[in-house]
C-alpha atoms as a PDB file:
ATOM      1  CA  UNK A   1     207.243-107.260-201.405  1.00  0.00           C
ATOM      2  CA  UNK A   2     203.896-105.340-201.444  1.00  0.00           C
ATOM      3  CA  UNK A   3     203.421-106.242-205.103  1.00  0.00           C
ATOM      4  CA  UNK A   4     204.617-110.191-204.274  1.00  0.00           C
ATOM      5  CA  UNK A   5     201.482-109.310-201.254  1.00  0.00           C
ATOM      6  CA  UNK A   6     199.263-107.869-203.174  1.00  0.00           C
ATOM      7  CA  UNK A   7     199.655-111.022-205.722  1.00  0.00           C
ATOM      8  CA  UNK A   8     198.620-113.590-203.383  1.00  0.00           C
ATOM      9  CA  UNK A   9     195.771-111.802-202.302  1.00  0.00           C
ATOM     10  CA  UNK A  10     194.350-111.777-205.845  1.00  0.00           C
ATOM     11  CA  UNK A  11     195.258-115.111-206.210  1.00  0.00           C
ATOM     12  CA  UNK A  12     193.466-116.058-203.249  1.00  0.00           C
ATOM     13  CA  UNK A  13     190.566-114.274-204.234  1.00  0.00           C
ATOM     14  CA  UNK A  14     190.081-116.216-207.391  1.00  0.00           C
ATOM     15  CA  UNK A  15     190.668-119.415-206.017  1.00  0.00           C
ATOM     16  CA  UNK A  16     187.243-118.341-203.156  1.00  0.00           C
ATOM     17  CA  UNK A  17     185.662-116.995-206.385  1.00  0.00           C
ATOM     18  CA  UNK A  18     186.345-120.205-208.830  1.00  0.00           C
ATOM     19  CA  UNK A  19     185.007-122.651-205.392  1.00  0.00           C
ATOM     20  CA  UNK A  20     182.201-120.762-204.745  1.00  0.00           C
ATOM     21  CA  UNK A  21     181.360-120.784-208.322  1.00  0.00           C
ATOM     22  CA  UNK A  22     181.620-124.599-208.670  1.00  0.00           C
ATOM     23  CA  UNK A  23     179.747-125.504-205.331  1.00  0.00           C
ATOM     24  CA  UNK A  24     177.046-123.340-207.095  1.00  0.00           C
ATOM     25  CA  UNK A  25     177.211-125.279-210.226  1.00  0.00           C
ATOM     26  CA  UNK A  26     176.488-129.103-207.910  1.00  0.00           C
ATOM     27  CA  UNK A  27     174.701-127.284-205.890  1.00  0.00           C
ATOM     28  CA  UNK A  28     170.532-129.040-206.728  1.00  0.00           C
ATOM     29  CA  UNK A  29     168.695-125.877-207.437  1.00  0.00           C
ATOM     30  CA  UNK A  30     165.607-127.382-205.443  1.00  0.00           C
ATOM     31  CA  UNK A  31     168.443-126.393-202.026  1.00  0.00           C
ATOM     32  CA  UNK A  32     169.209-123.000-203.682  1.00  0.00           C
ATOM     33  CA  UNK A  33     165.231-121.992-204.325  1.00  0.00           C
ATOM     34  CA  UNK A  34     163.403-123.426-200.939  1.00  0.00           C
ATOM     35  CA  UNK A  35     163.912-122.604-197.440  1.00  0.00           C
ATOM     36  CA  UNK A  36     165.088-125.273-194.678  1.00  0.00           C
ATOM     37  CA  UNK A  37     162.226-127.932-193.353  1.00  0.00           C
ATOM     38  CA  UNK A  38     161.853-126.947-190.087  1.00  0.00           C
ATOM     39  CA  UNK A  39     162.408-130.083-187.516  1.00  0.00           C
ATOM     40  CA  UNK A  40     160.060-131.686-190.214  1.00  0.00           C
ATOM     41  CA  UNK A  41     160.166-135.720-189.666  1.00  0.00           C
ATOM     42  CA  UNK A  42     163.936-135.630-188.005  1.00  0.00           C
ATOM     43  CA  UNK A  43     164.450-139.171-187.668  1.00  0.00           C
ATOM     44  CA  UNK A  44     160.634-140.309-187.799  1.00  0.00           C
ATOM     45  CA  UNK A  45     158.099-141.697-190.299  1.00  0.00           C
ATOM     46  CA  UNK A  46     156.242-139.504-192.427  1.00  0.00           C
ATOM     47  CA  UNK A  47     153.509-139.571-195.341  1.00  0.00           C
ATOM     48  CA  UNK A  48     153.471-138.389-198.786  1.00  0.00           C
ATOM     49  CA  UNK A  49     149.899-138.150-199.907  1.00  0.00           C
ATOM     50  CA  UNK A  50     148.377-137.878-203.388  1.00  0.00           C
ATOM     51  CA  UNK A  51     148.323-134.759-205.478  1.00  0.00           C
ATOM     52  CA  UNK A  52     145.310-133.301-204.787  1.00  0.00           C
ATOM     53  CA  UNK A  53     144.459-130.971-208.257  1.00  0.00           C
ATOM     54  CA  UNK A  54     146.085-130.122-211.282  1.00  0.00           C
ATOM     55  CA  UNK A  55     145.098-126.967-212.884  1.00  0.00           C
ATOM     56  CA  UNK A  56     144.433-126.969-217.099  1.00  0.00           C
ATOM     57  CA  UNK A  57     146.033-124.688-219.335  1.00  0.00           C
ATOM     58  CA  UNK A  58     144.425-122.036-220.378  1.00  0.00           C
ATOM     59  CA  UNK A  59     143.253-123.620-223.980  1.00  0.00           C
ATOM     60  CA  UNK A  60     141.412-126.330-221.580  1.00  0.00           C
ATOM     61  CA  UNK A  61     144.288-128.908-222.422  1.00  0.00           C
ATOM     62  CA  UNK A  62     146.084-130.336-219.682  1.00  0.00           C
ATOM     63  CA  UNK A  63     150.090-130.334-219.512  1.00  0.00           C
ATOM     64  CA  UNK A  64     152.112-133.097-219.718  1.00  0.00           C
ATOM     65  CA  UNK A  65     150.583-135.106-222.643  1.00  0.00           C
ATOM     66  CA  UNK A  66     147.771-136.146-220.353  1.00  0.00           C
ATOM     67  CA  UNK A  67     144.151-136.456-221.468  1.00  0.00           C
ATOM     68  CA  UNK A  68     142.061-135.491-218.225  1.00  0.00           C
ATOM     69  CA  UNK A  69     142.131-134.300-214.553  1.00  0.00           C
ATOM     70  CA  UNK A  70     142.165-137.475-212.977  1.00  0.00           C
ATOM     71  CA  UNK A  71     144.944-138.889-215.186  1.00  0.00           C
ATOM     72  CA  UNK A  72     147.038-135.601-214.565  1.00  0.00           C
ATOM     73  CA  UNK A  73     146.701-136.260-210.660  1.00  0.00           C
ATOM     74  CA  UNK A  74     147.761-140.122-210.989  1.00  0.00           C
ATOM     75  CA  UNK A  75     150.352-139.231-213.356  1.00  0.00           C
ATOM     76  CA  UNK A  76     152.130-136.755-211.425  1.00  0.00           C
ATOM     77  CA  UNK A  77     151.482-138.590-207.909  1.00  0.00           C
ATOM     78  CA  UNK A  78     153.261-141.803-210.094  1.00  0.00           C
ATOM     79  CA  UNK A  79     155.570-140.111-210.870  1.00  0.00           C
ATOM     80  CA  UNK A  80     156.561-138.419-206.985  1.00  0.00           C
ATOM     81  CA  UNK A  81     156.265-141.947-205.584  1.00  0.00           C
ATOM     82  CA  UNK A  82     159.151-143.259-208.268  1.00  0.00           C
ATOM     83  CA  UNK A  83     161.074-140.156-207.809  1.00  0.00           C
ATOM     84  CA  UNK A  84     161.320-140.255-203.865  1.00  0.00           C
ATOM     85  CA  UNK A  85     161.888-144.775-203.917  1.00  0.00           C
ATOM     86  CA  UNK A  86     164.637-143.643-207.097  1.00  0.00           C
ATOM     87  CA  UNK A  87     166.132-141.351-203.558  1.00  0.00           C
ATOM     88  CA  UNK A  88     167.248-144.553-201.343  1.00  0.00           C
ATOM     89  CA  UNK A  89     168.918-142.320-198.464  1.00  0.00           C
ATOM     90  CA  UNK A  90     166.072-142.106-196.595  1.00  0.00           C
ATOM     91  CA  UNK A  91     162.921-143.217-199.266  1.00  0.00           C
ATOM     92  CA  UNK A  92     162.121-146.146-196.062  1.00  0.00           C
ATOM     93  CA  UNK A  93     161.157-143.475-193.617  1.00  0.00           C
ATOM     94  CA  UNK A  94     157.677-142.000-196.171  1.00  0.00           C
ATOM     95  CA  UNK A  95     154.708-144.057-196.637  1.00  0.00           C
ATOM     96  CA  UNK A  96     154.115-143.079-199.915  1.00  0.00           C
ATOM     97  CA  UNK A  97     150.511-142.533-201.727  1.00  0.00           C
ATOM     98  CA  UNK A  98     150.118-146.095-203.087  1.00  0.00           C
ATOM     99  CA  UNK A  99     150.512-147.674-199.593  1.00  0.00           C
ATOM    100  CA  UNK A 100     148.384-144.591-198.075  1.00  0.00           C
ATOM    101  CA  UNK A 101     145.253-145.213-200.752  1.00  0.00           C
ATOM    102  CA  UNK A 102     145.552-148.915-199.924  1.00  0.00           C
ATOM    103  CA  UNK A 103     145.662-148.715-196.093  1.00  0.00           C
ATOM    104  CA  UNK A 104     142.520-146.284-196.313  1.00  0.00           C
ATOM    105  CA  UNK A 105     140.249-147.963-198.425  1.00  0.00           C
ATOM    106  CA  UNK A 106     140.877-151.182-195.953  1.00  0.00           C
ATOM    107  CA  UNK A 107     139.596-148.820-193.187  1.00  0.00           C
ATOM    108  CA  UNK A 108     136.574-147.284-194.728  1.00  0.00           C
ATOM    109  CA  UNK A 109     134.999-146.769-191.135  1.00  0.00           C
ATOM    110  CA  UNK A 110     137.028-143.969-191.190  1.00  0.00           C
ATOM    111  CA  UNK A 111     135.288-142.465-194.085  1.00  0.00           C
ATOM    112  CA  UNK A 112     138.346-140.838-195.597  1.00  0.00           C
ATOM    113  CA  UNK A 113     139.903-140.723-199.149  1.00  0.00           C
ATOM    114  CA  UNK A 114     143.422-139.563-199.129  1.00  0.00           C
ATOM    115  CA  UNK A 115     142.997-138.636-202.933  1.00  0.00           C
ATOM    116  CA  UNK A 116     139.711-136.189-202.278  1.00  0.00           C
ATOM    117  CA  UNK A 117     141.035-134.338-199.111  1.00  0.00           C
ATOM    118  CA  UNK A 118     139.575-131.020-198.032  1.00  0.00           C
ATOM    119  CA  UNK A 119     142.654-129.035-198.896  1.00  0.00           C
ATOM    120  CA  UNK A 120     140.724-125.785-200.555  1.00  0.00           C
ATOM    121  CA  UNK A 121     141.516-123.728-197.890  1.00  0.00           C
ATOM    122  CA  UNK A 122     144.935-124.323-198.092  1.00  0.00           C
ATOM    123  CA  UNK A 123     145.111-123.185-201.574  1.00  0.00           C
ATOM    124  CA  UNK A 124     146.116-119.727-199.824  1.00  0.00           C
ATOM    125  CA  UNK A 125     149.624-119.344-198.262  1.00  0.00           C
ATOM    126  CA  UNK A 126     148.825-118.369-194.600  1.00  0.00           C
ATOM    127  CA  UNK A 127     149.614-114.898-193.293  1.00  0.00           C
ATOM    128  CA  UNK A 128     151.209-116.409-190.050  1.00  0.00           C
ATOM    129  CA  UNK A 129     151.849-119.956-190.484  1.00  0.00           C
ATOM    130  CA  UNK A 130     153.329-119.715-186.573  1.00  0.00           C
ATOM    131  CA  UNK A 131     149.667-119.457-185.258  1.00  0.00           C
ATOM    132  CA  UNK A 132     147.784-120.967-188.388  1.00  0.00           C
ATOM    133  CA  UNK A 133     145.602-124.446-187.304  1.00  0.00           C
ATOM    134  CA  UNK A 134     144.326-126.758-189.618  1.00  0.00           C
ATOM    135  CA  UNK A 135     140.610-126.741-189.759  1.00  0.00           C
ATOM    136  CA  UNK A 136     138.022-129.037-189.797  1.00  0.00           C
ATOM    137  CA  UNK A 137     137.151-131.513-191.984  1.00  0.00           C
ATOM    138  CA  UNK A 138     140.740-131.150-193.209  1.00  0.00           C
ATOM    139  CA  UNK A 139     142.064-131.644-189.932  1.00  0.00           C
ATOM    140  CA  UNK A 140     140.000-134.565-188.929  1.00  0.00           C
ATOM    141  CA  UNK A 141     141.242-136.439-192.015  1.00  0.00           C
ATOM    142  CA  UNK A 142     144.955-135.817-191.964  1.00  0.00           C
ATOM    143  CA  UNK A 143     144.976-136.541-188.073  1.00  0.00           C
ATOM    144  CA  UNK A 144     143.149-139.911-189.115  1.00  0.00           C
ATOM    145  CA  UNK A 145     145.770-141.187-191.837  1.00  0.00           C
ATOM    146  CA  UNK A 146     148.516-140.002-189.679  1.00  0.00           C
ATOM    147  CA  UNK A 147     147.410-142.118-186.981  1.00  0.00           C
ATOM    148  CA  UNK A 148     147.620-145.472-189.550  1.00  0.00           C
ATOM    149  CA  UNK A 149     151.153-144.570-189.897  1.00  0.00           C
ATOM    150  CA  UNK A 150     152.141-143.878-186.750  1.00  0.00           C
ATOM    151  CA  UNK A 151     153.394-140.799-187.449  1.00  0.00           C
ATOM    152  CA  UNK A 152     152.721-136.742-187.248  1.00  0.00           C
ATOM    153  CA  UNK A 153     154.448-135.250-190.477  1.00  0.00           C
ATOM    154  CA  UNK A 154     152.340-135.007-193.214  1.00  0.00           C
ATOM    155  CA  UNK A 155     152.959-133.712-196.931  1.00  0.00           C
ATOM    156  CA  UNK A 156     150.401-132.428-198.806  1.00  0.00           C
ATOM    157  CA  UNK A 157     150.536-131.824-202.508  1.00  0.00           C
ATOM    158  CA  UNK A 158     147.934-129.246-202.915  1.00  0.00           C
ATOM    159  CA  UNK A 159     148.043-128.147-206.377  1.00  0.00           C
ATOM    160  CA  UNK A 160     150.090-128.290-209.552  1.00  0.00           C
ATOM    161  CA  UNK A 161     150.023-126.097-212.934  1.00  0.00           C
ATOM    162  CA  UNK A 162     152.163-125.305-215.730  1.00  0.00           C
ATOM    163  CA  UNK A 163     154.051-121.690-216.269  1.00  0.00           C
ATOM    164  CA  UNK A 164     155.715-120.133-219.384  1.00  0.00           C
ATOM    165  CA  UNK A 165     159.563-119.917-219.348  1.00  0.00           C
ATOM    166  CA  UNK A 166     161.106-117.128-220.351  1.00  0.00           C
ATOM    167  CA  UNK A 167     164.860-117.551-220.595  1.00  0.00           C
ATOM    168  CA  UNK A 168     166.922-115.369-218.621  1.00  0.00           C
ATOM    169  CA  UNK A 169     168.373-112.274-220.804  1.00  0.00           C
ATOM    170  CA  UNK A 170     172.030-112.024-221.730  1.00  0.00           C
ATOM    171  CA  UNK A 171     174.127-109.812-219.452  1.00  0.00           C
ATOM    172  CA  UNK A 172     176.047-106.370-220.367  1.00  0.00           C
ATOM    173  CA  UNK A 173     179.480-108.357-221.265  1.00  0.00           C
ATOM    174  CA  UNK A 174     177.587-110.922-223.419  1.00  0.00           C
ATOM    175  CA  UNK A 175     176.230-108.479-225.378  1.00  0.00           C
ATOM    176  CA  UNK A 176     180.013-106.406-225.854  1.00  0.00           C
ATOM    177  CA  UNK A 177     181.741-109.320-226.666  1.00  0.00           C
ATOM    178  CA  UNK A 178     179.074-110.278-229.590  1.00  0.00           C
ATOM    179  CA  UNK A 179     180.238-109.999-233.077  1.00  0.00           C
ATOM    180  CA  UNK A 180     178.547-108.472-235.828  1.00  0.00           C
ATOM    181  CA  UNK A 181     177.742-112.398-237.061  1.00  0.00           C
ATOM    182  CA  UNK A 182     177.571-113.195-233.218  1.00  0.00           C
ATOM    183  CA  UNK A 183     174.583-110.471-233.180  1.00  0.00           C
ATOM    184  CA  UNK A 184     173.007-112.264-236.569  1.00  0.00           C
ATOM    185  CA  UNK A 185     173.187-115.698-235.226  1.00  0.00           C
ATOM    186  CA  UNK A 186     171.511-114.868-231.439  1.00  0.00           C
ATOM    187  CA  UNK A 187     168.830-112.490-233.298  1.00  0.00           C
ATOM    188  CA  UNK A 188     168.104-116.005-234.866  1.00  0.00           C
ATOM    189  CA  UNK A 189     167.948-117.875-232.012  1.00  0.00           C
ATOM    190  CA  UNK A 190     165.843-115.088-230.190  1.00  0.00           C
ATOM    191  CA  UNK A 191     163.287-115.440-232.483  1.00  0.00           C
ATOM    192  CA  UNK A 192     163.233-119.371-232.411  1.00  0.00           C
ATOM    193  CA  UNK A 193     162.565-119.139-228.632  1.00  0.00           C
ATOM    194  CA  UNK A 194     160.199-115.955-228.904  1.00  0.00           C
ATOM    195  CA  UNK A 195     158.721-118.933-231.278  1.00  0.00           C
ATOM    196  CA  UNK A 196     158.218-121.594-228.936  1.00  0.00           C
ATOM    197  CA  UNK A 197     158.333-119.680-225.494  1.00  0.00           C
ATOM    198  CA  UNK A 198     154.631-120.505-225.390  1.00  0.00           C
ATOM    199  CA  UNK A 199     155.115-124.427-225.624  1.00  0.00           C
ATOM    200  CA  UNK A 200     157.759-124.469-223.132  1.00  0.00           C
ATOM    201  CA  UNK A 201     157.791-123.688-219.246  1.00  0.00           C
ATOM    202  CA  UNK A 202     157.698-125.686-216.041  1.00  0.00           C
ATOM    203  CA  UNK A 203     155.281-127.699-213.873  1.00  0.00           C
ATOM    204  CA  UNK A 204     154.722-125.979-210.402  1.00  0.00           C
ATOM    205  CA  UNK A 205     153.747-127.740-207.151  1.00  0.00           C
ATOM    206  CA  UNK A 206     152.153-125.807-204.141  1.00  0.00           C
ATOM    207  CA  UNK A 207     153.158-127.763-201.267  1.00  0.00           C
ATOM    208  CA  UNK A 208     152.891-127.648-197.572  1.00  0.00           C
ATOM    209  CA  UNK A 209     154.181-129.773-194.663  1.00  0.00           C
ATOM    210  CA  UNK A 210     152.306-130.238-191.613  1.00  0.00           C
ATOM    211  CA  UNK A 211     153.088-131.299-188.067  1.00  0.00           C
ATOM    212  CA  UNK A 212     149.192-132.532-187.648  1.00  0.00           C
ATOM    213  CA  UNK A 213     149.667-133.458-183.681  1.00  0.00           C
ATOM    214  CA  UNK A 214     150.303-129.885-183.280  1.00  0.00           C
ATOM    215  CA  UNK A 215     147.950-128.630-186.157  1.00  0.00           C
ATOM    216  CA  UNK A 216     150.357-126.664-187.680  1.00  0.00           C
ATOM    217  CA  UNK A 217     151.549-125.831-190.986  1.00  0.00           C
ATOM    218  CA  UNK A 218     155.739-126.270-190.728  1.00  0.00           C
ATOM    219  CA  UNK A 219     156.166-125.423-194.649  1.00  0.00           C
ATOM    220  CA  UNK A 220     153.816-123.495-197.830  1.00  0.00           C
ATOM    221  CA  UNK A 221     155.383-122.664-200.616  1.00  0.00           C
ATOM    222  CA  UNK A 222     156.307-123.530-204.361  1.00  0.00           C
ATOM    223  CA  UNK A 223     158.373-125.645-205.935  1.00  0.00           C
ATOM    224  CA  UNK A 224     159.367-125.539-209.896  1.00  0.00           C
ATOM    225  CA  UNK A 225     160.626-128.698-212.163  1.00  0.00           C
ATOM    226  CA  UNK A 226     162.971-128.119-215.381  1.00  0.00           C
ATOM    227  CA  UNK A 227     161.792-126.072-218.365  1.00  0.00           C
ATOM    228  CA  UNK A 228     160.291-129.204-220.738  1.00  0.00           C
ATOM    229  CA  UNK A 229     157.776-128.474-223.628  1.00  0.00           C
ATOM    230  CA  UNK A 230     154.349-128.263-222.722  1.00  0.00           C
ATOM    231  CA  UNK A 231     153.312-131.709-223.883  1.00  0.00           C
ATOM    232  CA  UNK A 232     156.585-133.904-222.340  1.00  0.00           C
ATOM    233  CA  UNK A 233     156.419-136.198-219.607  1.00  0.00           C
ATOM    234  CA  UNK A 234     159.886-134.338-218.557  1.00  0.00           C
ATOM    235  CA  UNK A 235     157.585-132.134-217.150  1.00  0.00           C
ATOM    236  CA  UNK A 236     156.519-133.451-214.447  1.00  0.00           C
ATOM    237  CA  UNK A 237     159.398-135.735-214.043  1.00  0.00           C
ATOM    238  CA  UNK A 238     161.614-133.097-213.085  1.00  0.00           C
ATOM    239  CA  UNK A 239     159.242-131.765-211.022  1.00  0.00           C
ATOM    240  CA  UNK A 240     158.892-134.961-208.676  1.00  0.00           C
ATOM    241  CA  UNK A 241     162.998-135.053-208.642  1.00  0.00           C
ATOM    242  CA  UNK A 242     162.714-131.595-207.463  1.00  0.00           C
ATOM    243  CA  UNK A 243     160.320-132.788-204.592  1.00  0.00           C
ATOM    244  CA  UNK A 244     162.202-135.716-203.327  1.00  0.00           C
ATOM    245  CA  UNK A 245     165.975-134.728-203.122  1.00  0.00           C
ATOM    246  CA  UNK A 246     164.475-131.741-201.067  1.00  0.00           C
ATOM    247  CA  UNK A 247     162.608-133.766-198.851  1.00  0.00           C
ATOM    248  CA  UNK A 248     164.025-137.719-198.548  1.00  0.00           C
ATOM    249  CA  UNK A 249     167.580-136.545-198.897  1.00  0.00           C
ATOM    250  CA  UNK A 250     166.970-133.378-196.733  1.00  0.00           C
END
């Protein structure tokens, strides 16, 4: 009986194991690597504004097979604004940075250009985002656009840059169940990546979400798109999926 016992309860052990195993396979790593939006747009209208900067690569290139700053910006604020109408659940409820840049320049009394916001000091997570206020001019402009859109939820795409990837390294049972050809053929294929771990990596967004009415800052942090090669649009493609079915789909 205590072996029959003892049985089930290693069956049923597995069985939790295998299911938690799958829901972490559908699980969209954007909901396993950022926190919750807190009471960010429940229900309401928000904005998605432009990308603000894009840094270069260190050889002065830029990533993604584009040619100069201001094409970088467009390309990757093109390519959030397909990414979160491609998420229907939801994509009605964002103005998005077309319809922002449009609604703006027909209200140039209000001297503000949603694609040359004063987001530098922003750059810098804040040490206590609970009693961090947005500052003037920044402040000022948001509070301005918001007000088009009826709204007070605001996200801001402050920055975005490219990072190497480095693969992560094969565990302790990997390596004990290699063969001695197993060993030849992944000494091979650790060399082709040492090879091109310099051309491949991900595109990184610094983002934060702010409750403007209030003048607070709800959400800083980073998210990270799929590892592409340095010149592919896949770059920043993956990145904008990243974005949306974190925020429309939320």
């Amino acid at each position: 009986m205590k072996r029959v016992r003892a049985f089930q309860m290693l069956t049923a052990a597995a069985i939790l194991a295998t299911t938690a195993m799958l829901a972490a396979a559908v699980t969209p790593l954007a909901a396993q690597q950022l926190d919750p939006i807190p009471t960010f747009a429940p229900g309401g209208n928000a904005v998605l504004l432009p990308v603000q900067s894009v840094k270069p690569l260190p050889t002065g290139a830029w990533p993604g097979g584009v040619r100069s700053h201001a094409q970088a910006r467009k390309t990757v604020t093109a390519e959030l604004t397909f990414a979160f109408q491609e998420a229907e659940e939801g994509s009605s409820t964002w103005a998005l940075p077309a319809e922002v840049i449009d609604v703006m320049d027909r209200n140039p009394i209000l001297h503000v250009d949603p694609e040359h916001l004063a987001y530098q000091s922003l750059l810098d997570k804040p040490k206590n985002l609970r009693r961090y206020q947005v500052y003037e001019p920044l402040h000022g402009q948001l509070r301005a656009i918001a007000a088009m859109f009826d709204t007070r939820h605001v996200a801001l795409p402050l920055a975005v840059w490219y990072e190497p990837y480095v693969p992560p390294e094969s565990t302790e049972s990997d390596r004990g169940a290699e063969s001695a050809g197993g060993r030849a053929d992944s000494a091979a294929a650790e060399g082709d990546s040492a090879a091109s771990e310099e051309t491949v990596g991900r595109a990184v967004l610094l983002l934060t979400l702010i409750d403007i009415r209030k003048s607070a800052v709800l959400w800083h942090g980073e998210v990270r798109g799929d590892p592409a090669p340095i010149d592919s649009s896949a770059l920043f493609a993956t990145l904008a999926e990243r974005v949306a079915a974190w925020l429309v789909l939320y």
